[in-house]
PDB file of N, CA and C in Angstrom:
ATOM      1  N   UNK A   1     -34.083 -52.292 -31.360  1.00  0.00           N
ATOM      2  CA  UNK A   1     -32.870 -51.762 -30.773  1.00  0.00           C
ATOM      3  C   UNK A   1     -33.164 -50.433 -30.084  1.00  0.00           C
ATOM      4  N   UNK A   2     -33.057 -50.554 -29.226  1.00  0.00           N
ATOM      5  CA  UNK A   2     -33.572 -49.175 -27.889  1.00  0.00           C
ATOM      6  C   UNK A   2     -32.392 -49.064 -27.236  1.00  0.00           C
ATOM      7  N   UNK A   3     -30.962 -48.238 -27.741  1.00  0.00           N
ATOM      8  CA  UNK A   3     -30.176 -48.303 -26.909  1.00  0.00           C
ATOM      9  C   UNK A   3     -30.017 -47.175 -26.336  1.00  0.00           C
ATOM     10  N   UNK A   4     -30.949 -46.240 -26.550  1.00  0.00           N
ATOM     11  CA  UNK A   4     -30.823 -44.851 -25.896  1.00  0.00           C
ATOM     12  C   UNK A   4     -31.867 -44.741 -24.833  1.00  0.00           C
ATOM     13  N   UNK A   5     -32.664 -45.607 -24.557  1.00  0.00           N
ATOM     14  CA  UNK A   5     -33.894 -45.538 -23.427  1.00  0.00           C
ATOM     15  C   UNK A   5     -33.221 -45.869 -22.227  1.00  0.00           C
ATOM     16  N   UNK A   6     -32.011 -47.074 -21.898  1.00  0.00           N
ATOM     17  CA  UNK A   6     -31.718 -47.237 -20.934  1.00  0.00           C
ATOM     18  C   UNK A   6     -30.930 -46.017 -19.869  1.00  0.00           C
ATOM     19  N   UNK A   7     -29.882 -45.372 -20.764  1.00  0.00           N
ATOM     20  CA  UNK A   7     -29.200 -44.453 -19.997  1.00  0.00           C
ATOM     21  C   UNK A   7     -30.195 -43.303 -19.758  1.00  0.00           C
ATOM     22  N   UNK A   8     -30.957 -42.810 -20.700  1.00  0.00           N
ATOM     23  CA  UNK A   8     -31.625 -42.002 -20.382  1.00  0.00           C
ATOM     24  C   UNK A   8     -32.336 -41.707 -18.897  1.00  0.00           C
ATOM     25  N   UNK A   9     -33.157 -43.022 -19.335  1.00  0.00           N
ATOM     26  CA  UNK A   9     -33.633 -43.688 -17.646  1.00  0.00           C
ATOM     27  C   UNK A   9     -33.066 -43.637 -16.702  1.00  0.00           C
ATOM     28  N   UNK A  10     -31.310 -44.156 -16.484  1.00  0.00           N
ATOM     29  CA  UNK A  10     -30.716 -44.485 -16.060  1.00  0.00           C
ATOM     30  C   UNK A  10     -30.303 -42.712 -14.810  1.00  0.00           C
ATOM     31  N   UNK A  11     -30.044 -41.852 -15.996  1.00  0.00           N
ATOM     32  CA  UNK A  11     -29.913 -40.739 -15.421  1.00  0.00           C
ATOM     33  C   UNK A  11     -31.111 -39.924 -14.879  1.00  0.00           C
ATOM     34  N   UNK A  12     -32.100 -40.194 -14.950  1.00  0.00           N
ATOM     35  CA  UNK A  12     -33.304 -39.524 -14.349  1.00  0.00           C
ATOM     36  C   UNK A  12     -33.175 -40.408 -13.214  1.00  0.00           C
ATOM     37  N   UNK A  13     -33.060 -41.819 -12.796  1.00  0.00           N
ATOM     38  CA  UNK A  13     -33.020 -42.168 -11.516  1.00  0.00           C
ATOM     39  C   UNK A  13     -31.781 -41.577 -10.915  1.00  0.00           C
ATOM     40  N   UNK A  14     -30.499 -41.159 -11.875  1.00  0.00           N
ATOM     41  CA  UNK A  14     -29.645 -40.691 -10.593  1.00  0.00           C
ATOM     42  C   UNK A  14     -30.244 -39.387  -9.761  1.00  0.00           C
ATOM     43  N   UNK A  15     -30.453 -38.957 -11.164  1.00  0.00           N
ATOM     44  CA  UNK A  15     -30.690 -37.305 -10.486  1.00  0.00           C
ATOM     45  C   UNK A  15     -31.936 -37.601  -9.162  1.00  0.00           C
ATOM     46  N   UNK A  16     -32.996 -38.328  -9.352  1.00  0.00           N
ATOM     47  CA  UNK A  16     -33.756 -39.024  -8.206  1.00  0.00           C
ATOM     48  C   UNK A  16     -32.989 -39.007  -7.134  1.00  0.00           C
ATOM     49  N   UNK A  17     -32.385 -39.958  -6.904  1.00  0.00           N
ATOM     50  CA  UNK A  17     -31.305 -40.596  -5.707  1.00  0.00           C
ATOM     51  C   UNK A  17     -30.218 -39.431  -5.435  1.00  0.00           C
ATOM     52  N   UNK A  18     -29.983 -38.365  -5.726  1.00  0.00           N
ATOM     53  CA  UNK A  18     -29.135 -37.343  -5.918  1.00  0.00           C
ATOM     54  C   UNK A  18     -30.190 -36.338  -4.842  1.00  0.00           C
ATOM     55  N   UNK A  19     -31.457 -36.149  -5.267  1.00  0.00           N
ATOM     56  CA  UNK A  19     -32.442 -35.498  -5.041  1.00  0.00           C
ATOM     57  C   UNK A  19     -32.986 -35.979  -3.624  1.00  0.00           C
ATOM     58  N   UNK A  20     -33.229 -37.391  -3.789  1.00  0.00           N
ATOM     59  CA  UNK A  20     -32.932 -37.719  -1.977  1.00  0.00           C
ATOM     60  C   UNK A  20     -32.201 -37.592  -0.756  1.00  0.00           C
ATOM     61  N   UNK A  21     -31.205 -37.529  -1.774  1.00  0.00           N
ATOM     62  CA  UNK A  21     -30.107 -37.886  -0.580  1.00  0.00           C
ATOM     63  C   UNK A  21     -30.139 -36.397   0.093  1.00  0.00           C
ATOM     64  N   UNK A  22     -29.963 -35.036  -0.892  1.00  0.00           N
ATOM     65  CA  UNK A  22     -29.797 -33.969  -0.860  1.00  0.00           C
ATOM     66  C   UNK A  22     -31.142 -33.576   0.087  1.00  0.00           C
ATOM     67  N   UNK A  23     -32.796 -34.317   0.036  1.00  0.00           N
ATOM     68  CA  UNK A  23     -33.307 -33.970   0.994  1.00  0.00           C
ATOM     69  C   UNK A  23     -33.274 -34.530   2.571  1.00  0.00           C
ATOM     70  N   UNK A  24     -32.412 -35.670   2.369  1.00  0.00           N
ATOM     71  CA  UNK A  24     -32.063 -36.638   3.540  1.00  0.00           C
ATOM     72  C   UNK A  24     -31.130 -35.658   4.616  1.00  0.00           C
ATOM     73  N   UNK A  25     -30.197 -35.110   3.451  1.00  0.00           N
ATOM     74  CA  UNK A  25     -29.008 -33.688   4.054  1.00  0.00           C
ATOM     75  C   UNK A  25     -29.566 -32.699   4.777  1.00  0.00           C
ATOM     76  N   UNK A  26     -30.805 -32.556   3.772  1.00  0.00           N
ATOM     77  CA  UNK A  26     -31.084 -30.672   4.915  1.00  0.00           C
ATOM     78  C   UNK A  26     -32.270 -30.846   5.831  1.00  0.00           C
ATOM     79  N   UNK A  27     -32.862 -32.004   6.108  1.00  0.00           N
ATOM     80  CA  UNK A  27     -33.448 -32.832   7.305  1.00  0.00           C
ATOM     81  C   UNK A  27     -31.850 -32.998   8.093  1.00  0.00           C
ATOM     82  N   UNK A  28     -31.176 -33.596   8.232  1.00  0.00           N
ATOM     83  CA  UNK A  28     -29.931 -34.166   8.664  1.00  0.00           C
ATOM     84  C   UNK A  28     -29.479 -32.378   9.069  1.00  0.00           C
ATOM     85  N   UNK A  29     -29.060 -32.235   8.676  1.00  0.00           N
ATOM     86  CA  UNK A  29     -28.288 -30.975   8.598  1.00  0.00           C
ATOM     87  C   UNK A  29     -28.900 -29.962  10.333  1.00  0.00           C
ATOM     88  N   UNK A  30     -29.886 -29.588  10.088  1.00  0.00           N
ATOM     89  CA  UNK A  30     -30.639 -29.017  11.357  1.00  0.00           C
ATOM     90  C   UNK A  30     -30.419 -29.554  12.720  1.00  0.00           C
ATOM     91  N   UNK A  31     -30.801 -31.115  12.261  1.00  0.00           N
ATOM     92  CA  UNK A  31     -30.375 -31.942  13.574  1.00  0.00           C
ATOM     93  C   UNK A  31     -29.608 -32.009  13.962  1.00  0.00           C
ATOM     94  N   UNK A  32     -28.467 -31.691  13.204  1.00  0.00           N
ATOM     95  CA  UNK A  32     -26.830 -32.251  13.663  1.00  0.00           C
ATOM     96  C   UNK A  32     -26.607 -30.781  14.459  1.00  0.00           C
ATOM     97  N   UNK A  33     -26.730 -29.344  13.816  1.00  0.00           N
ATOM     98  CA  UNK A  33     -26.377 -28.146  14.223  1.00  0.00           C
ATOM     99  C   UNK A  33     -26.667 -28.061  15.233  1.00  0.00           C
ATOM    100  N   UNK A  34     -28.002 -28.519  15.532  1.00  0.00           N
ATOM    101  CA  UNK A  34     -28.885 -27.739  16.883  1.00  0.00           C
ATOM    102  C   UNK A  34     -29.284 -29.149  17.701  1.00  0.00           C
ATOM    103  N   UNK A  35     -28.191 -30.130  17.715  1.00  0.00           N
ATOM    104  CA  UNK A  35     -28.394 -31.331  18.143  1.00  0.00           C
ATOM    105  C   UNK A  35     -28.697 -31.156  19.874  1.00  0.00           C
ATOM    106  N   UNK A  36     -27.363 -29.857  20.430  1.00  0.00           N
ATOM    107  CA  UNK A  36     -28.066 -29.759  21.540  1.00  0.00           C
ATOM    108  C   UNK A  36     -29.628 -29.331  22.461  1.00  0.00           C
ATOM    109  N   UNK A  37     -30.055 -28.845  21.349  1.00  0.00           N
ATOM    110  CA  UNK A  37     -31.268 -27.477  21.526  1.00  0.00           C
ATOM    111  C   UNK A  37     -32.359 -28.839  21.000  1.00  0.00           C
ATOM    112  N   UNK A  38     -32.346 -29.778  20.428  1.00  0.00           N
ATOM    113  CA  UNK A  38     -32.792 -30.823  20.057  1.00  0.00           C
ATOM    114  C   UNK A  38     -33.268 -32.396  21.592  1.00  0.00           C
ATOM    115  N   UNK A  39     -32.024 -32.194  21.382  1.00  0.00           N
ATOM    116  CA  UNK A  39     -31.967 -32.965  22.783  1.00  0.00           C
ATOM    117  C   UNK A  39     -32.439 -32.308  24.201  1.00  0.00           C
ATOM    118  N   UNK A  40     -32.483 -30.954  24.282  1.00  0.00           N
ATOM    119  CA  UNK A  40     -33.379 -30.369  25.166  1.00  0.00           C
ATOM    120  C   UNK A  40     -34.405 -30.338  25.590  1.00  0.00           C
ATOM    121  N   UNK A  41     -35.443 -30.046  23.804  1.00  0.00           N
ATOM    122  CA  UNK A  41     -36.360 -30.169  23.520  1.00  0.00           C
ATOM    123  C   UNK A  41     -37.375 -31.748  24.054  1.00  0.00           C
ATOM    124  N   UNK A  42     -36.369 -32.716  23.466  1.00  0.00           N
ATOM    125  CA  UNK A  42     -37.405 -34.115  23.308  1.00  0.00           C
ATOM    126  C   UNK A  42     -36.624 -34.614  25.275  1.00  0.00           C
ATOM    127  N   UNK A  43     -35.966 -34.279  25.931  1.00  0.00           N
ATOM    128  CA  UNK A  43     -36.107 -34.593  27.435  1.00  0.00           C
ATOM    129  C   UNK A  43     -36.911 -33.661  28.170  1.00  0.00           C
ATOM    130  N   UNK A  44     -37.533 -32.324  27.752  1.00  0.00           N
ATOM    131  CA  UNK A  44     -38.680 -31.969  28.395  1.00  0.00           C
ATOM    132  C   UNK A  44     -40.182 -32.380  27.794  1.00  0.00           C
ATOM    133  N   UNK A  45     -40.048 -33.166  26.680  1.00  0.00           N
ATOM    134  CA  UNK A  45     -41.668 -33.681  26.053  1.00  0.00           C
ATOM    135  C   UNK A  45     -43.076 -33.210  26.905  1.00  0.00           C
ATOM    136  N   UNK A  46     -43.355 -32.424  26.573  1.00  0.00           N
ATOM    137  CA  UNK A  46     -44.613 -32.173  26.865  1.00  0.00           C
ATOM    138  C   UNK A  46     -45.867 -31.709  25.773  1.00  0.00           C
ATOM    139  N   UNK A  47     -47.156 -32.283  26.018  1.00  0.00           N
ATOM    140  CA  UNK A  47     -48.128 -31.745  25.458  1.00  0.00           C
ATOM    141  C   UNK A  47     -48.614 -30.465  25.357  1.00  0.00           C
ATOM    142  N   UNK A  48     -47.917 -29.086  25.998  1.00  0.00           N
ATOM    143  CA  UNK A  48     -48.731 -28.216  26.763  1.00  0.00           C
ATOM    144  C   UNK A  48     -48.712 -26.761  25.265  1.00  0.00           C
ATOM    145  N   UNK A  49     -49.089 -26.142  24.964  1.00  0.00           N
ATOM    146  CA  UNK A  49     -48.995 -25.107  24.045  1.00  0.00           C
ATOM    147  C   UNK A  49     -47.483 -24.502  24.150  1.00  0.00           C
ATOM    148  N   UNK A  50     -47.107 -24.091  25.383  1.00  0.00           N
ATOM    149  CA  UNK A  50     -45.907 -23.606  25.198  1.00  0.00           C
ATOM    150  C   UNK A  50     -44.342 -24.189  24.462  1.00  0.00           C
ATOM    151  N   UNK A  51     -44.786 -25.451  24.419  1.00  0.00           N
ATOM    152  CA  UNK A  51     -43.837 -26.376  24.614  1.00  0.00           C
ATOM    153  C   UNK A  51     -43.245 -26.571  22.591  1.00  0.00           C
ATOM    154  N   UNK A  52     -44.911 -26.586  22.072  1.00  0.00           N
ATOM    155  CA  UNK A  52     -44.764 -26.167  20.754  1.00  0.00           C
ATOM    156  C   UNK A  52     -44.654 -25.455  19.948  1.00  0.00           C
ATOM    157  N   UNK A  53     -45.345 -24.340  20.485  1.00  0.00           N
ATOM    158  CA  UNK A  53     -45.346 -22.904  20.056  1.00  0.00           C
ATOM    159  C   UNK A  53     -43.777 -22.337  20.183  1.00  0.00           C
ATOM    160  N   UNK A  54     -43.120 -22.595  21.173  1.00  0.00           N
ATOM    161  CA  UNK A  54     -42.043 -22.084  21.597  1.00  0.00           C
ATOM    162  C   UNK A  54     -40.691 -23.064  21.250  1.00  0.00           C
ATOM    163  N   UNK A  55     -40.690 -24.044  21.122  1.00  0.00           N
ATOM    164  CA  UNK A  55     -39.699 -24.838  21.450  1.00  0.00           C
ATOM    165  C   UNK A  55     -39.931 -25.916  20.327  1.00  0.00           C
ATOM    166  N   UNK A  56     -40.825 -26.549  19.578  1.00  0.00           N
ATOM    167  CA  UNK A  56     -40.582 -27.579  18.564  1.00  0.00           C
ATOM    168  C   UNK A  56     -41.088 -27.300  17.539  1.00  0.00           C
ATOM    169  N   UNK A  57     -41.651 -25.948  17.285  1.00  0.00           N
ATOM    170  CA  UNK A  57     -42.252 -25.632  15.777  1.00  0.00           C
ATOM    171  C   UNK A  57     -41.068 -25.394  15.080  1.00  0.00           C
ATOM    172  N   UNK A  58     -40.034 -24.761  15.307  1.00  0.00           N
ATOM    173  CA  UNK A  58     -39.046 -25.054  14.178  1.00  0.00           C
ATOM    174  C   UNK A  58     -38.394 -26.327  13.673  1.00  0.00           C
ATOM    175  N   UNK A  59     -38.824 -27.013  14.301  1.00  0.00           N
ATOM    176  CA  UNK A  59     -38.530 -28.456  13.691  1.00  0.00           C
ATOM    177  C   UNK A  59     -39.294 -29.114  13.097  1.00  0.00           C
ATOM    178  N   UNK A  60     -40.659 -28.363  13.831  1.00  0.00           N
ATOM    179  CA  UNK A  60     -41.954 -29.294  13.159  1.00  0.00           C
ATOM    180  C   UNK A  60     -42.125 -28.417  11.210  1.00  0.00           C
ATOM    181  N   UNK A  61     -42.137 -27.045  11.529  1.00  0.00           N
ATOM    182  CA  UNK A  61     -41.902 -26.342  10.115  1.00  0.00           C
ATOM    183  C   UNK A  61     -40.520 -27.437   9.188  1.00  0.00           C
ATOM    184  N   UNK A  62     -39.983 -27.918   9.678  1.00  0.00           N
ATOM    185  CA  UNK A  62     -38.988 -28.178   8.859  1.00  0.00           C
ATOM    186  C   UNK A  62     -38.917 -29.404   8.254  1.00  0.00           C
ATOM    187  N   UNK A  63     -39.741 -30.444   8.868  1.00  0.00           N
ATOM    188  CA  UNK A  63     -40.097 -31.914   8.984  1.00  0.00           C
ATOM    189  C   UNK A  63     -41.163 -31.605   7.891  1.00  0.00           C
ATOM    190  N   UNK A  64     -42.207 -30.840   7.879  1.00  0.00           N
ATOM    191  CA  UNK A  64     -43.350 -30.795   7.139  1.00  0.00           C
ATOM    192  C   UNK A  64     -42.824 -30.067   5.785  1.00  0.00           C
ATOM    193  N   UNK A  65     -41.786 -29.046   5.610  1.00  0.00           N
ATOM    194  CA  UNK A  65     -41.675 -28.619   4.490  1.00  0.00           C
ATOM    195  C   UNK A  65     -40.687 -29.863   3.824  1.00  0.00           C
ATOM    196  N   UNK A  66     -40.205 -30.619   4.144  1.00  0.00           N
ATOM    197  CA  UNK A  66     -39.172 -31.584   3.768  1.00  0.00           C
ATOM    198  C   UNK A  66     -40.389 -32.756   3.243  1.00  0.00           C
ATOM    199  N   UNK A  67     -41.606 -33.161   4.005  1.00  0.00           N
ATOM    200  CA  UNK A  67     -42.576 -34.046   3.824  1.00  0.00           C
ATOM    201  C   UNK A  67     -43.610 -33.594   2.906  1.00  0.00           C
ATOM    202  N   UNK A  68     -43.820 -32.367   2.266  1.00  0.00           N
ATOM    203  CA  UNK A  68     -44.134 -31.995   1.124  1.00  0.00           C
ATOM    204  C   UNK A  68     -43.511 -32.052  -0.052  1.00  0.00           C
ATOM    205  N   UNK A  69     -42.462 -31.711   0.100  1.00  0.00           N
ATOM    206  CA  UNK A  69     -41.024 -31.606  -1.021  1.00  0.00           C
ATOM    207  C   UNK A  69     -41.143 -32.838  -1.265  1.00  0.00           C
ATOM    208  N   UNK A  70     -40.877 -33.878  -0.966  1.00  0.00           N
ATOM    209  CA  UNK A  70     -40.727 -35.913  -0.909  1.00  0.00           C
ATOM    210  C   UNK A  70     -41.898 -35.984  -2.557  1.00  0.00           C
ATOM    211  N   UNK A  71     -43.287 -35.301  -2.759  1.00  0.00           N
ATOM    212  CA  UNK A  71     -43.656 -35.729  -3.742  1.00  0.00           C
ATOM    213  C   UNK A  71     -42.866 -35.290  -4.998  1.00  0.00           C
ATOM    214  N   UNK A  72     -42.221 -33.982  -5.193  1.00  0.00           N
ATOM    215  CA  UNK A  72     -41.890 -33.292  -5.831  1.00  0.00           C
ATOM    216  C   UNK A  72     -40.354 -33.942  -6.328  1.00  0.00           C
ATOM    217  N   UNK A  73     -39.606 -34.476  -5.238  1.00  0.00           N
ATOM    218  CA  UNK A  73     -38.432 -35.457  -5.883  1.00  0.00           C
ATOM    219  C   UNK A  73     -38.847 -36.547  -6.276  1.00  0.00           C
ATOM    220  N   UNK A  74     -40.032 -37.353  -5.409  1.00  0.00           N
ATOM    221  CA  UNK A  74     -40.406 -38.765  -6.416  1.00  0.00           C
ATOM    222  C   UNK A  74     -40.628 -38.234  -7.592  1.00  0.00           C
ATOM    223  N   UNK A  75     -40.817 -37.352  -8.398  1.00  0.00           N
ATOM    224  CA  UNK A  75     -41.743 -36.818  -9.299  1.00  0.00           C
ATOM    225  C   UNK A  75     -40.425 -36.645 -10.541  1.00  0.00           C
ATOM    226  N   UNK A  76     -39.343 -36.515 -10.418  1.00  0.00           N
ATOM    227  CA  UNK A  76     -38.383 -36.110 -11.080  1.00  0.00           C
ATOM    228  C   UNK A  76     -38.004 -37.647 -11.975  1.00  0.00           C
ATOM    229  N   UNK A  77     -37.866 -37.113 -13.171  1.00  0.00           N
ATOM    230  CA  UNK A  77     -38.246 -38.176 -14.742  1.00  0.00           C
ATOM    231  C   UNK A  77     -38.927 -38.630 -14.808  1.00  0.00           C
ATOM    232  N   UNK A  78     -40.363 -38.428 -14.276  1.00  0.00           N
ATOM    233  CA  UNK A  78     -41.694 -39.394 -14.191  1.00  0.00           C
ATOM    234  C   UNK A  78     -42.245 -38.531 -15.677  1.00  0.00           C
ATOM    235  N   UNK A  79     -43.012 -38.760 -16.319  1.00  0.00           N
ATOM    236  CA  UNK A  79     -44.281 -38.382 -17.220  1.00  0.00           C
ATOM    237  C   UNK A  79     -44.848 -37.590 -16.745  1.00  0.00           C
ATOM    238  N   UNK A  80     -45.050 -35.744 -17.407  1.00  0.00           N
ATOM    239  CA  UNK A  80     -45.989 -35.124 -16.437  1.00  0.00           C
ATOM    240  C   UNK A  80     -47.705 -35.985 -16.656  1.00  0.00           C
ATOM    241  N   UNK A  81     -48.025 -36.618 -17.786  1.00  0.00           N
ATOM    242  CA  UNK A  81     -49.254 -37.151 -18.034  1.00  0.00           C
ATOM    243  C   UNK A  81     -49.627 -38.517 -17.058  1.00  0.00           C
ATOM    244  N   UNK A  82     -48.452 -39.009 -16.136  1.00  0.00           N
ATOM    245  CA  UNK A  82     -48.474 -39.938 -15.645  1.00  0.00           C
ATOM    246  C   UNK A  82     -49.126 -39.394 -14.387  1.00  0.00           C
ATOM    247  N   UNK A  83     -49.483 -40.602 -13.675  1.00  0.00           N
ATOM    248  CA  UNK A  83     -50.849 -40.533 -12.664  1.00  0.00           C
ATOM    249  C   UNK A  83     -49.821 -40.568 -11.089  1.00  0.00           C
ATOM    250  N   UNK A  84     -48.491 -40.538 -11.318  1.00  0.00           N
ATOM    251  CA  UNK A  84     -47.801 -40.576 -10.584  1.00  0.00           C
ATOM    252  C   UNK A  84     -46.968 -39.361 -10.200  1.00  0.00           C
ATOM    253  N   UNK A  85     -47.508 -38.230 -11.186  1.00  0.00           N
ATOM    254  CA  UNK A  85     -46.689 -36.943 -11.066  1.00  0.00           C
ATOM    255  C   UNK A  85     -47.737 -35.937 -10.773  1.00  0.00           C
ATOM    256  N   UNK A  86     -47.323 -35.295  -9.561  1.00  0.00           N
ATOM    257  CA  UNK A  86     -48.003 -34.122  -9.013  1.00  0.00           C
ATOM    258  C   UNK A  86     -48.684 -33.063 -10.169  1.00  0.00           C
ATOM    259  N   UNK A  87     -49.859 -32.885  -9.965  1.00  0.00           N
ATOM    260  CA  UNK A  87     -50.866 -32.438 -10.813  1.00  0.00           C
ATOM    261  C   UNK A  87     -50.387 -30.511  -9.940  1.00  0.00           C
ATOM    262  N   UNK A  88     -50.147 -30.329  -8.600  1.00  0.00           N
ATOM    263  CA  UNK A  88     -49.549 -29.003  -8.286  1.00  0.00           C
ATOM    264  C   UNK A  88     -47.871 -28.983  -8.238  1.00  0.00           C
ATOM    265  N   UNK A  89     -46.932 -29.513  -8.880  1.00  0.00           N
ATOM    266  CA  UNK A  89     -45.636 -29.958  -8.436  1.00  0.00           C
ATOM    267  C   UNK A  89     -44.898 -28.752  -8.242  1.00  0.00           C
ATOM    268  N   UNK A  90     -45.401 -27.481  -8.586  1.00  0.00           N
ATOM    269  CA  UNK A  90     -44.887 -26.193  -8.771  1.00  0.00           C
ATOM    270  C   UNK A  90     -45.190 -25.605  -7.450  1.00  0.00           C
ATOM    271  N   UNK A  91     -46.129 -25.909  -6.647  1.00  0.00           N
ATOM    272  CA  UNK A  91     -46.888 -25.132  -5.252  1.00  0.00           C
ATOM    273  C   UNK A  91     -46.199 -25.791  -4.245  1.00  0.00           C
ATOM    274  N   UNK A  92     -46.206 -27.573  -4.786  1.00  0.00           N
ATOM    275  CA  UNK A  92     -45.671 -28.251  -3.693  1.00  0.00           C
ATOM    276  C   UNK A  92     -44.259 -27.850  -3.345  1.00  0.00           C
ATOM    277  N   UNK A  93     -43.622 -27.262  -4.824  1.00  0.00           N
ATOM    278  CA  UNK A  93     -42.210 -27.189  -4.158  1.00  0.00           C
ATOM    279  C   UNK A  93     -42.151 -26.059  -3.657  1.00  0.00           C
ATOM    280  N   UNK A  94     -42.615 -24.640  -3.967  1.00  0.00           N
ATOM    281  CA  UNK A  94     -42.956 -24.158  -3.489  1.00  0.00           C
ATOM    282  C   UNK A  94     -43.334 -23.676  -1.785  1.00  0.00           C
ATOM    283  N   UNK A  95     -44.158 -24.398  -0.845  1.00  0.00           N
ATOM    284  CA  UNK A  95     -44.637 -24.758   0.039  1.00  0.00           C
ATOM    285  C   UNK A  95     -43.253 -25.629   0.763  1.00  0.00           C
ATOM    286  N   UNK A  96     -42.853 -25.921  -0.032  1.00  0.00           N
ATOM    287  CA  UNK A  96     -41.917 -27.437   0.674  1.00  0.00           C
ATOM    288  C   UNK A  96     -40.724 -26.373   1.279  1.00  0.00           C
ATOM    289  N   UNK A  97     -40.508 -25.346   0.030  1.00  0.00           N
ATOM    290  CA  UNK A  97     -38.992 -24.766   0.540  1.00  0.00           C
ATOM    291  C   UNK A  97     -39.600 -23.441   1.126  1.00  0.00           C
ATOM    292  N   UNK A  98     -40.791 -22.963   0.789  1.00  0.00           N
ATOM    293  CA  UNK A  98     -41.232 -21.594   2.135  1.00  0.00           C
ATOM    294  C   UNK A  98     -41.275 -22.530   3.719  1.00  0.00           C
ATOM    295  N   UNK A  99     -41.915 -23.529   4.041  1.00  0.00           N
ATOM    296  CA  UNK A  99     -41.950 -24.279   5.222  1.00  0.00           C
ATOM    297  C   UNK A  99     -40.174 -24.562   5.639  1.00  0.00           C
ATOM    298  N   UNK A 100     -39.649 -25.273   4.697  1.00  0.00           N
ATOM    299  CA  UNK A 100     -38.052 -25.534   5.393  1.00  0.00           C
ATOM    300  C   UNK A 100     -37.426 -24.077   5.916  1.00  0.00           C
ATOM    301  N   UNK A 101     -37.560 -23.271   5.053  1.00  0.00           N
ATOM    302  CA  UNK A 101     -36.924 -21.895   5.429  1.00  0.00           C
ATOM    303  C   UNK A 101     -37.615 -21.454   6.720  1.00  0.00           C
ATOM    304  N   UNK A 102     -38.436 -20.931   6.225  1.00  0.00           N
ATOM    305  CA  UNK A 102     -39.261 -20.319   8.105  1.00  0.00           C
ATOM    306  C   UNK A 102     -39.030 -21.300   9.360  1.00  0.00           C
ATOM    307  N   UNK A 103     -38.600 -22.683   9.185  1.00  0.00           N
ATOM    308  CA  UNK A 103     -38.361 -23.530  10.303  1.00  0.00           C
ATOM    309  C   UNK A 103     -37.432 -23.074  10.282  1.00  0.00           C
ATOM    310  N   UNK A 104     -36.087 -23.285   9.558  1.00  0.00           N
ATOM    311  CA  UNK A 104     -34.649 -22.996   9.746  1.00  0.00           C
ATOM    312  C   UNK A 104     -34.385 -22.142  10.609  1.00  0.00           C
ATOM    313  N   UNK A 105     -35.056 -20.620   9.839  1.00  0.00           N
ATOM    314  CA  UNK A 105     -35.122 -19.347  10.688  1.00  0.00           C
ATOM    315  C   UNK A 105     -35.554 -19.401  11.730  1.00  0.00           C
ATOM    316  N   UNK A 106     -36.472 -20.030  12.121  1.00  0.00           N
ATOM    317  CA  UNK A 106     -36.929 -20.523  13.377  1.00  0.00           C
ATOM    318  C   UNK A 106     -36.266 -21.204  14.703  1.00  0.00           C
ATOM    319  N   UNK A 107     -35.707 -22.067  13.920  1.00  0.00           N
ATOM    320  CA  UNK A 107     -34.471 -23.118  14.751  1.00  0.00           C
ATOM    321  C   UNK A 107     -33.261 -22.201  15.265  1.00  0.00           C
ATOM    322  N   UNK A 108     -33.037 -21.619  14.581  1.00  0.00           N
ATOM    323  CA  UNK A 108     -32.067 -20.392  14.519  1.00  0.00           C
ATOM    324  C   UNK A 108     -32.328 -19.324  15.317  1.00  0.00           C
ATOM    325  N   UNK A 109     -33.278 -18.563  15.579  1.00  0.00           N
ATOM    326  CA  UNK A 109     -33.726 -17.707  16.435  1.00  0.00           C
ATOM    327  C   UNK A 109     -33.747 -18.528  17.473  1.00  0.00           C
ATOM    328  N   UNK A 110     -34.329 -19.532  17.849  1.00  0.00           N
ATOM    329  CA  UNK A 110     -34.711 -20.592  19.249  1.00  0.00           C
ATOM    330  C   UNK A 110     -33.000 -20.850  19.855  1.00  0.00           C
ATOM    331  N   UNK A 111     -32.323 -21.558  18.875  1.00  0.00           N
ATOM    332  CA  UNK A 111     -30.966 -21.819  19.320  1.00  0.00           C
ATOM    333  C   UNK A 111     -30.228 -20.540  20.297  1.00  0.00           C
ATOM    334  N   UNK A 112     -30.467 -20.186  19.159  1.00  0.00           N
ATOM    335  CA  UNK A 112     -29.753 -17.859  19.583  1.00  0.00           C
ATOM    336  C   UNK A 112     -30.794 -18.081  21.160  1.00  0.00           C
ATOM    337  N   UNK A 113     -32.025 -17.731  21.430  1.00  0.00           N
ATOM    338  CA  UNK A 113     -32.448 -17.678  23.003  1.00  0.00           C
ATOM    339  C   UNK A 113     -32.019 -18.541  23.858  1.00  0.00           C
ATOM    340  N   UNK A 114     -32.115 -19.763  23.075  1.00  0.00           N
ATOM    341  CA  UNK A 114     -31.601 -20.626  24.085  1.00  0.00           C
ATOM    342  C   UNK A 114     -30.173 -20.944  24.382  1.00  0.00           C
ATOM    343  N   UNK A 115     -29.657 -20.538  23.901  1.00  0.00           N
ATOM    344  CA  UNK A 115     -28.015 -20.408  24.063  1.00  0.00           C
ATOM    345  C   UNK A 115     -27.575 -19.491  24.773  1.00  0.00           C
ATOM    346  N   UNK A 116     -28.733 -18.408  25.254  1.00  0.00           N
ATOM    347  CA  UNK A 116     -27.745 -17.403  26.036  1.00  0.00           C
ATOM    348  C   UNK A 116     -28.348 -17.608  27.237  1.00  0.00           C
ATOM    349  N   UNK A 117     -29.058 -18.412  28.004  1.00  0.00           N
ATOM    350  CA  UNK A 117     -29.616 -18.801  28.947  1.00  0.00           C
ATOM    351  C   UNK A 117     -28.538 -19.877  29.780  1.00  0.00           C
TER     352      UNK A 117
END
């Protein structure tokens, strides 16, 4: 009789799916704000330094701190002894939310120039 393993379980996958969704949001979230400054961006596509340096690193900072973070929510009710849970899960998150922030700020400063143009 194991009737306490199921809910247990049960609630470590919500908080999971809680934990996604919430990183699905602040990916989502940027795009929607700066949807115009977005759409600017990907109809001038170019390869050239300026183009990244200036104009898509705050998105790219924000994509990559969100794509670090991704191990750190799979990771939530896993076994830390399990072969499936981040051996740095403390750096990664770490890294995940210094990268989202400096993009944000980033996106944010870019919007602000490019809005008064």
């Amino acid at each position: 009789m194991q009737t306490g393993v199921a809910p247990a379980y049960g609630g470590k996958r919500r908080e999971r799916i809680v934990a996604l969704l919430g990183l699905l949001a602040a990916g989502a979230l940027p795009a929607y704000l700066y949807r115009d400054l977005l759409a600017d961006l990907s109809e001038g596509f170019s390869l050239r330094f300026e183009y990244w340096a200036f104009g898509a690193s705050g998105f790219a900072l924000i994509a990559l701190g969100l794509l670090i973070a991704l191990p750190v929510v799979l990771s939530i009710g896993r076994d830390p002894e399990s072969r499936l849970y981040p051996r740095s899960r403390s750096a990664l998150a770490g890294w995940g939310t210094s990268l989202y922030l400096l993009g944000a700020l980033l996106v944010i400063q870019i919007g602000a120039i490019a809005g008064s143009f």
